[in-house]
ModelCIF file with pLDDT and N, C-alpha, C, O atoms, coordinates in Angstrom:
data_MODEL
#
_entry.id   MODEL 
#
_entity.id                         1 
_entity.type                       polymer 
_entity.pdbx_number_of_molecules   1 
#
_entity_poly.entity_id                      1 
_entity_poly.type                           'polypeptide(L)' 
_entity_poly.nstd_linkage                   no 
_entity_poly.nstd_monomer                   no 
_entity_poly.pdbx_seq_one_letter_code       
;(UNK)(UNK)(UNK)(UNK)(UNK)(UNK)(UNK)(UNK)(UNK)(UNK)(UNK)(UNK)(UNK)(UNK)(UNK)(UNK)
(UNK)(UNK)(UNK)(UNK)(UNK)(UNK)(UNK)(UNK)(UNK)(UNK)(UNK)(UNK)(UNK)(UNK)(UNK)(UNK)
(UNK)(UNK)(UNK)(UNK)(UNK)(UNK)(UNK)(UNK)
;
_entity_poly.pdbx_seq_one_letter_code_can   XXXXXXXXXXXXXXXXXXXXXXXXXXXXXXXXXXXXXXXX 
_entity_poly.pdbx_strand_id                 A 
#
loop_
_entity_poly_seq.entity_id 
_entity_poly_seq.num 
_entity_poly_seq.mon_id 
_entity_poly_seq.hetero 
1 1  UNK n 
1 2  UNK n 
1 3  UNK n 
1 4  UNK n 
1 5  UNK n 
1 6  UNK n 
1 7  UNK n 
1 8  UNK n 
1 9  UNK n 
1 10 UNK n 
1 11 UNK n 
1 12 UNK n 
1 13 UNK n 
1 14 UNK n 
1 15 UNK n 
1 16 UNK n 
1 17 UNK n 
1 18 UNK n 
1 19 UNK n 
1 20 UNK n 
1 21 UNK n 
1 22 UNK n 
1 23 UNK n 
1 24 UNK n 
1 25 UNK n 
1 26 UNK n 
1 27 UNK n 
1 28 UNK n 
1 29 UNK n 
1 30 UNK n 
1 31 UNK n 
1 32 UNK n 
1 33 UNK n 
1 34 UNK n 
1 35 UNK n 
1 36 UNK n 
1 37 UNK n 
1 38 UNK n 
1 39 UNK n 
1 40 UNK n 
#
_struct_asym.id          A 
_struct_asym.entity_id   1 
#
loop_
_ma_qa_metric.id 
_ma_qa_metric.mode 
_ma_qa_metric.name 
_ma_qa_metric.software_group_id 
_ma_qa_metric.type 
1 global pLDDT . pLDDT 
2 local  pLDDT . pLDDT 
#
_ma_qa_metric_global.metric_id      1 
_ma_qa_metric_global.metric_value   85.75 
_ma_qa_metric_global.model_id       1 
_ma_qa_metric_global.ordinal_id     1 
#
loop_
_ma_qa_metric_local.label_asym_id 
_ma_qa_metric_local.label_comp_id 
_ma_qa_metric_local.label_seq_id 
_ma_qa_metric_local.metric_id 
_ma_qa_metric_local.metric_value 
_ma_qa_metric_local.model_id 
_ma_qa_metric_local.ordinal_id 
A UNK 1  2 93.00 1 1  
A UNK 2  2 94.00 1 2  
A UNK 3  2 94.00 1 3  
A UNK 4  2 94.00 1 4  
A UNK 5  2 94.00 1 5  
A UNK 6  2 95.00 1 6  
A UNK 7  2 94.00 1 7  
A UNK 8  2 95.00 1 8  
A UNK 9  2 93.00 1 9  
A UNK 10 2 93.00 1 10 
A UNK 11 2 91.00 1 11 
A UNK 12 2 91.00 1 12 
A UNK 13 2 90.00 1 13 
A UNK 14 2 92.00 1 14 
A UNK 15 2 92.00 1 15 
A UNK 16 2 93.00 1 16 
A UNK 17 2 94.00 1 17 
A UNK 18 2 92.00 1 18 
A UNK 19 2 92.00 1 19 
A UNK 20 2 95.00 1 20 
A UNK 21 2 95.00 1 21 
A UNK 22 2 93.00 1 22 
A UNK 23 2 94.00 1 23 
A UNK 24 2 95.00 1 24 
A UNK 25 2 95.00 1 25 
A UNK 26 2 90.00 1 26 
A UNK 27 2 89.00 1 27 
A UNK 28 2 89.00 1 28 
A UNK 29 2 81.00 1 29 
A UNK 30 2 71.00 1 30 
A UNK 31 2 63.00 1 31 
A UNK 32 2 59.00 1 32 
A UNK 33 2 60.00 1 33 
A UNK 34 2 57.00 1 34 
A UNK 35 2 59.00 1 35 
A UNK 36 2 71.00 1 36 
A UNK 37 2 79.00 1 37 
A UNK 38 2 74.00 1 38 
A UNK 39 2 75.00 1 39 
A UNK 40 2 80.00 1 40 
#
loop_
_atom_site.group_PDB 
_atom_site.id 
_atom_site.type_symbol 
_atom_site.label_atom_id 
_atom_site.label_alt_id 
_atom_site.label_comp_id 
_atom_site.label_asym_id 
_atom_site.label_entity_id 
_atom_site.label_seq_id 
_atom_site.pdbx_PDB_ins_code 
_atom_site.Cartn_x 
_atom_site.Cartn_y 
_atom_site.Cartn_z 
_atom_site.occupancy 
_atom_site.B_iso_or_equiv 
_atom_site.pdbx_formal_charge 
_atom_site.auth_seq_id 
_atom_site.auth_comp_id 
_atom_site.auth_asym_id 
_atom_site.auth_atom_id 
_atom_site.pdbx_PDB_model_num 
ATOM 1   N N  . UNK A 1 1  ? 40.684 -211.065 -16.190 1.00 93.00 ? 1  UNK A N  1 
ATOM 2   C CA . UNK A 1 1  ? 41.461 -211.902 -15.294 1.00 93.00 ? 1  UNK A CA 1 
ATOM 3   C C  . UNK A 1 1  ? 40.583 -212.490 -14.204 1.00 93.00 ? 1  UNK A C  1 
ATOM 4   O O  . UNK A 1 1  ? 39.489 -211.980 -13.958 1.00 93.00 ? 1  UNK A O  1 
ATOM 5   N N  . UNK A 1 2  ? 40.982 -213.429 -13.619 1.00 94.00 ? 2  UNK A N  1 
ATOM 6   C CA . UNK A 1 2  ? 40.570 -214.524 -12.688 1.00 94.00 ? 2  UNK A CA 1 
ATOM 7   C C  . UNK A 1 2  ? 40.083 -213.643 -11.446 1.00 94.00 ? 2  UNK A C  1 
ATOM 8   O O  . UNK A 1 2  ? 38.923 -213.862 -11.098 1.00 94.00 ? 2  UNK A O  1 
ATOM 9   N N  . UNK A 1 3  ? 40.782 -212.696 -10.737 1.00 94.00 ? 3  UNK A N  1 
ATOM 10  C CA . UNK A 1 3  ? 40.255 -212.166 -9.414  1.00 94.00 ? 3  UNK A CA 1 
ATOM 11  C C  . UNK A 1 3  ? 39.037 -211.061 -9.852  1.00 94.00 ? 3  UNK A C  1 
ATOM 12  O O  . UNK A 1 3  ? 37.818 -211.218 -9.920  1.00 94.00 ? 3  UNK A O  1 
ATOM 13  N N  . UNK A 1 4  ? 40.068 -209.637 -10.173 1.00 94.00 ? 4  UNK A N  1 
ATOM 14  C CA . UNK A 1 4  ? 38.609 -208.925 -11.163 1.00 94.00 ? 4  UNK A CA 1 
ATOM 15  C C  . UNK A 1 4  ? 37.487 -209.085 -11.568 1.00 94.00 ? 4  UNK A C  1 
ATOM 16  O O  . UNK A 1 4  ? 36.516 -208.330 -11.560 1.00 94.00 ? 4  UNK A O  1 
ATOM 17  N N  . UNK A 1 5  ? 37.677 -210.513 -12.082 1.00 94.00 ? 5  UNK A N  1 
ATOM 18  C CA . UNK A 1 5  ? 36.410 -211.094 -12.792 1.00 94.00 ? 5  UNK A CA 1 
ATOM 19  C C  . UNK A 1 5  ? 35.656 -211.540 -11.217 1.00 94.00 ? 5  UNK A C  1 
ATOM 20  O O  . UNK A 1 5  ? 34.443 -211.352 -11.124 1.00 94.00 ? 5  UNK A O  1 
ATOM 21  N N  . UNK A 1 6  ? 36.217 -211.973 -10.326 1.00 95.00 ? 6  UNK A N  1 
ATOM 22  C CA . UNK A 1 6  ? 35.251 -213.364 -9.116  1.00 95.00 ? 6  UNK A CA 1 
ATOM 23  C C  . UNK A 1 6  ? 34.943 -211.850 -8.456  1.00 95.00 ? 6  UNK A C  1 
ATOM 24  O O  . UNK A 1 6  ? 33.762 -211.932 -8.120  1.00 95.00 ? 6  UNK A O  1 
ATOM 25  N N  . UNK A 1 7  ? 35.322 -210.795 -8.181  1.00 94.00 ? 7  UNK A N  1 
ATOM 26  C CA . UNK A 1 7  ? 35.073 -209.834 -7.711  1.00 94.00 ? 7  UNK A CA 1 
ATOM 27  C C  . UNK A 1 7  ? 33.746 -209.314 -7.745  1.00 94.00 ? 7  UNK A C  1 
ATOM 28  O O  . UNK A 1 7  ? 33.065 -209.092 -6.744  1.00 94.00 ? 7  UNK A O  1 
ATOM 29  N N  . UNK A 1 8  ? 33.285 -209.063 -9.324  1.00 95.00 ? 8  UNK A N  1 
ATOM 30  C CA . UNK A 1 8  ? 32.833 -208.747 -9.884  1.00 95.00 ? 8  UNK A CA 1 
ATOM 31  C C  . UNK A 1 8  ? 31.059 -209.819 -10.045 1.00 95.00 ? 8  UNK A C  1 
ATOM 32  O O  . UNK A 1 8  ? 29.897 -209.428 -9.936  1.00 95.00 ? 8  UNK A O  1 
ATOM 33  N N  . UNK A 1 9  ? 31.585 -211.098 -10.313 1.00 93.00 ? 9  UNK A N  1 
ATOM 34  C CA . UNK A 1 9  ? 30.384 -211.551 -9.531  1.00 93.00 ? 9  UNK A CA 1 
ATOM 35  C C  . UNK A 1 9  ? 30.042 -211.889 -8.670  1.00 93.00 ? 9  UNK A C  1 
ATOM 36  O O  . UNK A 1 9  ? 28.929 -212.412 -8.720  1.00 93.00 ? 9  UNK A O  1 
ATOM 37  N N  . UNK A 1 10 ? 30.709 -211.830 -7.383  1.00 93.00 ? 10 UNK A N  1 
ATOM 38  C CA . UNK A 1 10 ? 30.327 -211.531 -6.014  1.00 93.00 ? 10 UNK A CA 1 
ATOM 39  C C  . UNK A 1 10 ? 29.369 -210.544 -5.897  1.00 93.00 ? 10 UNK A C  1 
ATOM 40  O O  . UNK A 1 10 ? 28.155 -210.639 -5.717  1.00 93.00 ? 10 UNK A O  1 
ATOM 41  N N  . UNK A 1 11 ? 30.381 -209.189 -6.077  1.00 91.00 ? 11 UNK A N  1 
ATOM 42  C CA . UNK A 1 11 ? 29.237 -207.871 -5.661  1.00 91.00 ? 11 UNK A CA 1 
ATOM 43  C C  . UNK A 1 11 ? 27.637 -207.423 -6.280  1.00 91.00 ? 11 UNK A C  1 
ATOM 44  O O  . UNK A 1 11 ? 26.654 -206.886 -5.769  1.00 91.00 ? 11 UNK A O  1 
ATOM 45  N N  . UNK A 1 12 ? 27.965 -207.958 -7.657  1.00 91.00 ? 12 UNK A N  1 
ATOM 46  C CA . UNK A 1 12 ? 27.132 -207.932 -8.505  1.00 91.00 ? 12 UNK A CA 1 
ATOM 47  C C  . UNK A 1 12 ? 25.885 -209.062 -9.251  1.00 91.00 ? 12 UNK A C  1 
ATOM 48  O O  . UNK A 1 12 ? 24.683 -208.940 -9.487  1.00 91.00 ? 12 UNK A O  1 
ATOM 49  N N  . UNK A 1 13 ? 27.026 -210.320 -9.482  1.00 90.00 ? 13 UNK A N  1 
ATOM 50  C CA . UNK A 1 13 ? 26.533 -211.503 -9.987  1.00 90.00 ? 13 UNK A CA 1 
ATOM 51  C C  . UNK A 1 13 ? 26.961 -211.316 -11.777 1.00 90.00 ? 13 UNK A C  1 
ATOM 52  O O  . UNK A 1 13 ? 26.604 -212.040 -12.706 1.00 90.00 ? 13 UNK A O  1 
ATOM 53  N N  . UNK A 1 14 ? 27.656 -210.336 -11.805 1.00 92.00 ? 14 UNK A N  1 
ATOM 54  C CA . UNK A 1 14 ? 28.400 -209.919 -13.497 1.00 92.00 ? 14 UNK A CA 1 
ATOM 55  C C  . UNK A 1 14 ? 29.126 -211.249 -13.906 1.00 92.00 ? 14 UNK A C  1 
ATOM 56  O O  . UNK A 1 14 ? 29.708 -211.856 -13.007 1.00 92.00 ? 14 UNK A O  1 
ATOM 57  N N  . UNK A 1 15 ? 29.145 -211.761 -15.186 1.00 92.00 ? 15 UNK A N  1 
ATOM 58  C CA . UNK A 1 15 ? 29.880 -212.758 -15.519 1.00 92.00 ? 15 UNK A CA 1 
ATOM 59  C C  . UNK A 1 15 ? 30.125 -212.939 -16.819 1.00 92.00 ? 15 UNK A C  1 
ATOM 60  O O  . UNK A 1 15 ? 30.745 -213.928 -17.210 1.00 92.00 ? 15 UNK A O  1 
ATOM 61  N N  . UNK A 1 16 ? 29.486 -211.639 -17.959 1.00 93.00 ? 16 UNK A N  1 
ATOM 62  C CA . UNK A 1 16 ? 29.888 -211.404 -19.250 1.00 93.00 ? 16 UNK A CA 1 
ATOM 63  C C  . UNK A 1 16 ? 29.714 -209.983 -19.240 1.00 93.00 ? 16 UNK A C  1 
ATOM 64  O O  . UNK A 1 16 ? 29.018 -209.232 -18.555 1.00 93.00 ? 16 UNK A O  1 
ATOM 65  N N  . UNK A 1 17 ? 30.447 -209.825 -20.085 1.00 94.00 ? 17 UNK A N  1 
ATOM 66  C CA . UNK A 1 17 ? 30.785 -208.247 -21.169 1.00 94.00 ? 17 UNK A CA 1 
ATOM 67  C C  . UNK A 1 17 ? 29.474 -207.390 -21.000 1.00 94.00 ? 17 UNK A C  1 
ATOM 68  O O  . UNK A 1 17 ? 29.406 -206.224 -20.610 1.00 94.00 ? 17 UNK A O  1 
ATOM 69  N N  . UNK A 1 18 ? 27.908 -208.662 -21.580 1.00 92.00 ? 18 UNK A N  1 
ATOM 70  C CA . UNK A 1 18 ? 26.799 -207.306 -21.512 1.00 92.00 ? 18 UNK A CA 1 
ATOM 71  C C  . UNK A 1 18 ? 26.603 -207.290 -20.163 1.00 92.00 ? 18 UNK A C  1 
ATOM 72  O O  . UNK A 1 18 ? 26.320 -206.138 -19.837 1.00 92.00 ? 18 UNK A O  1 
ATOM 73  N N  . UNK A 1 19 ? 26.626 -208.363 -18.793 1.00 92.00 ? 19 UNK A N  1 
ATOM 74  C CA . UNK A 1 19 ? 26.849 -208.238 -17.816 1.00 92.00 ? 19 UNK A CA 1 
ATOM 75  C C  . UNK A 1 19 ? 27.122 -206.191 -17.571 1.00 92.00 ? 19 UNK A C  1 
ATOM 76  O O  . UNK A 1 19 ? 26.491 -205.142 -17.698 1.00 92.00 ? 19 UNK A O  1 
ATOM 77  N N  . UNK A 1 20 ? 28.276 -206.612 -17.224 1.00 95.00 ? 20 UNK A N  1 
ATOM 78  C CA . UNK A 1 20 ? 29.526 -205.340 -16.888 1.00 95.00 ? 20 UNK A CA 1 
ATOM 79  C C  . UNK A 1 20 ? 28.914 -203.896 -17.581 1.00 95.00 ? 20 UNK A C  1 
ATOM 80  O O  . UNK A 1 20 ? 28.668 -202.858 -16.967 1.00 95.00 ? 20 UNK A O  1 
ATOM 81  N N  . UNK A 1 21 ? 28.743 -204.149 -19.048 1.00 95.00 ? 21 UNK A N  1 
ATOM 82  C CA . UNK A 1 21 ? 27.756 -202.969 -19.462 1.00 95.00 ? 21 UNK A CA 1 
ATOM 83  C C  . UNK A 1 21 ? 27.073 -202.671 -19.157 1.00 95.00 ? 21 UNK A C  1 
ATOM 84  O O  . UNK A 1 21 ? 26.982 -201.448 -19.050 1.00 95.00 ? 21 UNK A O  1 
ATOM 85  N N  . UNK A 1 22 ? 26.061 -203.460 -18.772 1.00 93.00 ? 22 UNK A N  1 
ATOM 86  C CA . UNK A 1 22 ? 24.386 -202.910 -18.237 1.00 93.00 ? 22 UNK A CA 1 
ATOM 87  C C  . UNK A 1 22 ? 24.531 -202.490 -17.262 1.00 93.00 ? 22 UNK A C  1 
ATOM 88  O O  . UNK A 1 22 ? 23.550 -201.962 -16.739 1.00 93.00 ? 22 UNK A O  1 
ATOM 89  N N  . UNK A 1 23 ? 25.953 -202.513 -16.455 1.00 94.00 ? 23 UNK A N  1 
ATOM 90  C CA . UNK A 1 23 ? 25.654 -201.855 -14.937 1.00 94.00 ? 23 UNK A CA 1 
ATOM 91  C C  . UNK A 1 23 ? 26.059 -199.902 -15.251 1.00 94.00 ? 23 UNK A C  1 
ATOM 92  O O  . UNK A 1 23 ? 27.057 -199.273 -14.898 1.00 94.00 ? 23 UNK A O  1 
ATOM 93  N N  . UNK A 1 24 ? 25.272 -199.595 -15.747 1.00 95.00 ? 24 UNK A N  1 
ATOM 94  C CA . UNK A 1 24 ? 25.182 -198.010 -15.939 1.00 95.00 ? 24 UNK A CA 1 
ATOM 95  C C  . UNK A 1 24 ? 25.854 -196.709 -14.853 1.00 95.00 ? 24 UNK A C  1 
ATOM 96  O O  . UNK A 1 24 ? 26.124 -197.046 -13.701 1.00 95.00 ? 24 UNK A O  1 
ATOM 97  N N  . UNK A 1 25 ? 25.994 -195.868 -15.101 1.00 95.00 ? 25 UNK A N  1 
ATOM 98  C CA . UNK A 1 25 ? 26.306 -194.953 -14.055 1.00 95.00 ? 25 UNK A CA 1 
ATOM 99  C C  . UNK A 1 25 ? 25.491 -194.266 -13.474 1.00 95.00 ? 25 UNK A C  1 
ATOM 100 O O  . UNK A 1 25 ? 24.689 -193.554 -14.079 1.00 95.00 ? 25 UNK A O  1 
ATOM 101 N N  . UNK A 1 26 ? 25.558 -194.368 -12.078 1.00 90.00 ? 26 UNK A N  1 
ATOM 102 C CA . UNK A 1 26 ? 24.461 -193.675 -11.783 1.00 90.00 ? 26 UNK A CA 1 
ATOM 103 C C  . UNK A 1 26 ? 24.243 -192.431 -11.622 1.00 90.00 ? 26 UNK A C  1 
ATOM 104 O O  . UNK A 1 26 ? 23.138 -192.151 -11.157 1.00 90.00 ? 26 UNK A O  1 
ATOM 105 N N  . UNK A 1 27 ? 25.050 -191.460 -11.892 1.00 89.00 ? 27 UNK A N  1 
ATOM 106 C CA . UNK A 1 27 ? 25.023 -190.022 -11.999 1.00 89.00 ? 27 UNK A CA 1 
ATOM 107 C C  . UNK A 1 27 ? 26.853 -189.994 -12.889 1.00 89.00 ? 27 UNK A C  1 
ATOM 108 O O  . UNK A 1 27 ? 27.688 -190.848 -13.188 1.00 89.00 ? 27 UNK A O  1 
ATOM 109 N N  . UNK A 1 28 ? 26.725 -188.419 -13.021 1.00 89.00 ? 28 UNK A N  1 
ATOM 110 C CA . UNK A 1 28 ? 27.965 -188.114 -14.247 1.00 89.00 ? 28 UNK A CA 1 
ATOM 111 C C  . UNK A 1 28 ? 28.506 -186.903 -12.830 1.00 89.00 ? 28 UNK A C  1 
ATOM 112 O O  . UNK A 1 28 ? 27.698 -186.366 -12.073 1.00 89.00 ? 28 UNK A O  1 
ATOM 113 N N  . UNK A 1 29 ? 29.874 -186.720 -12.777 1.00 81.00 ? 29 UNK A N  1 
ATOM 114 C CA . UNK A 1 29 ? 30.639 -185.363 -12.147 1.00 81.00 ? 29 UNK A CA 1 
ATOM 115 C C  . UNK A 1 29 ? 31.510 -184.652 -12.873 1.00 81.00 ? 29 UNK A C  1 
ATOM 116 O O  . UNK A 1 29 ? 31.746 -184.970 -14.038 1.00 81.00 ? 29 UNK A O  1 
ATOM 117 N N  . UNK A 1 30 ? 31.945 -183.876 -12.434 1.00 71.00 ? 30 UNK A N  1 
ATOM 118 C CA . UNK A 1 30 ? 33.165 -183.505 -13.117 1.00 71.00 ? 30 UNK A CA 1 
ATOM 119 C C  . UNK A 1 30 ? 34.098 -183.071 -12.582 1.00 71.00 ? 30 UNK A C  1 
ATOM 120 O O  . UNK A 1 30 ? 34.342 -182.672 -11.443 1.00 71.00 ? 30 UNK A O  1 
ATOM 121 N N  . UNK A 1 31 ? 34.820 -183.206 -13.813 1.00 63.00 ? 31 UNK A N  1 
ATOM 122 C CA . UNK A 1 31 ? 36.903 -182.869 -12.117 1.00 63.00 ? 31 UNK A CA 1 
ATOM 123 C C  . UNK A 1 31 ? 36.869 -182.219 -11.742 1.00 63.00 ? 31 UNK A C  1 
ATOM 124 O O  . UNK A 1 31 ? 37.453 -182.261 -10.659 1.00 63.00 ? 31 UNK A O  1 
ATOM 125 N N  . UNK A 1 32 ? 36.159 -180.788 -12.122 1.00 59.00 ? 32 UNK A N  1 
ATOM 126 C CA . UNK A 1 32 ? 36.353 -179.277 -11.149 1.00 59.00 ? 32 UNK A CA 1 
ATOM 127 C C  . UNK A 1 32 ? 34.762 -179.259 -10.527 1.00 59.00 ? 32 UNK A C  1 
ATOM 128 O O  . UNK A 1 32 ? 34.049 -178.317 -10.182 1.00 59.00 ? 32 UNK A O  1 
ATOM 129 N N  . UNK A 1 33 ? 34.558 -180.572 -10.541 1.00 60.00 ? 33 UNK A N  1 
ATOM 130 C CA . UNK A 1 33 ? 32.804 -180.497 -9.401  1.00 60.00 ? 33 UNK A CA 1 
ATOM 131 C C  . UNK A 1 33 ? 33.097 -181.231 -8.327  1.00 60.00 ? 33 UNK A C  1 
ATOM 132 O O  . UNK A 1 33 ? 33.721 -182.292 -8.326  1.00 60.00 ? 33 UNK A O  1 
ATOM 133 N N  . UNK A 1 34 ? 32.437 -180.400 -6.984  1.00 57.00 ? 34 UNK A N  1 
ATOM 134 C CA . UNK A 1 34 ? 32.999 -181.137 -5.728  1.00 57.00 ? 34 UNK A CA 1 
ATOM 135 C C  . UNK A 1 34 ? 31.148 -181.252 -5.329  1.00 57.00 ? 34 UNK A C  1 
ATOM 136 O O  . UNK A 1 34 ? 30.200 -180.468 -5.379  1.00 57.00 ? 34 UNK A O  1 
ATOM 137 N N  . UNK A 1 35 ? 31.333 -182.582 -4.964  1.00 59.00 ? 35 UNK A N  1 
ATOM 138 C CA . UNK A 1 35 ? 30.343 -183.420 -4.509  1.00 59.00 ? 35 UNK A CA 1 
ATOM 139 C C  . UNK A 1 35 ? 29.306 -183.425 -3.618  1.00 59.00 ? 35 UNK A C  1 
ATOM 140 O O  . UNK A 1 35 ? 29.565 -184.112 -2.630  1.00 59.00 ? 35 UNK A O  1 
ATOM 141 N N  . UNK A 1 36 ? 28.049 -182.825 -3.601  1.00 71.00 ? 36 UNK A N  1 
ATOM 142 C CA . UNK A 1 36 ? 26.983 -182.642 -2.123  1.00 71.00 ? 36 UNK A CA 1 
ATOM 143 C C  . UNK A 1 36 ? 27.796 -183.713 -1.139  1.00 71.00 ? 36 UNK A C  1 
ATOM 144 O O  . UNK A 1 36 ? 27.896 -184.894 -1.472  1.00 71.00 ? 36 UNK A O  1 
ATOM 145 N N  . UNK A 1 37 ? 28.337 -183.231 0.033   1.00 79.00 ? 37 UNK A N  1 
ATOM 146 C CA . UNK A 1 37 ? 28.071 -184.159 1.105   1.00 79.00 ? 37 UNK A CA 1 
ATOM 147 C C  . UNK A 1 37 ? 26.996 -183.931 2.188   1.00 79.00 ? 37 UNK A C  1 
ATOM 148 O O  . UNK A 1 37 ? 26.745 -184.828 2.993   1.00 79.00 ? 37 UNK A O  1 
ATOM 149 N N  . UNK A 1 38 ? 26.491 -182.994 2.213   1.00 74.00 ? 38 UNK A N  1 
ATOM 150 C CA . UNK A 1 38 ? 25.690 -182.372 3.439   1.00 74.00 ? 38 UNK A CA 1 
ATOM 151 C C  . UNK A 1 38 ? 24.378 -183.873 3.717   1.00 74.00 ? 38 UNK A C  1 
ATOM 152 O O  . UNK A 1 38 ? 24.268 -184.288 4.870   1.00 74.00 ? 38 UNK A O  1 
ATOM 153 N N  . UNK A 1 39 ? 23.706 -184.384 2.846   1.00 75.00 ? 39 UNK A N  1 
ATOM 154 C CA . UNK A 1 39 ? 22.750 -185.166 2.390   1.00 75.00 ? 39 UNK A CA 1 
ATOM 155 C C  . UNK A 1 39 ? 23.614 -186.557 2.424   1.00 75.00 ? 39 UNK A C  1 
ATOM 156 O O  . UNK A 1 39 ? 23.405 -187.039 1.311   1.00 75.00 ? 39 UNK A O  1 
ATOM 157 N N  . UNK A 1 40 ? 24.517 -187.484 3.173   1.00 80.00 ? 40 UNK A N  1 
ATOM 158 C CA . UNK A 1 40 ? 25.183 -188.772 2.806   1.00 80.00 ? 40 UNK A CA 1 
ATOM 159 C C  . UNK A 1 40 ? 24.090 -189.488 3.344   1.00 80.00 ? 40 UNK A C  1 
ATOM 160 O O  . UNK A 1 40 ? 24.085 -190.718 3.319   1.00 80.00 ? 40 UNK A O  1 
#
């Protein structure tokens, strides 16, 4: 969709599919893992 999408290349400059893919994760958590904050 139209906003999602302008969103998306604003923050990024994303504007296709491999776009959006290549932006990787940068670390993995998990639901019963609570998050270092001490280090923000």
């Amino acid at each position: 969709g139209a906003g999602p999408a302008t969103a998306l290349a604003k923050a990024f400059g994303m504007t296709t599919v491999g776009d959006l893919l290549s932006h990787y994760p940068r670390r993995y958590a998990r639901r019963g893992e609570l998050t270092t904050l001490a280090e923000l």
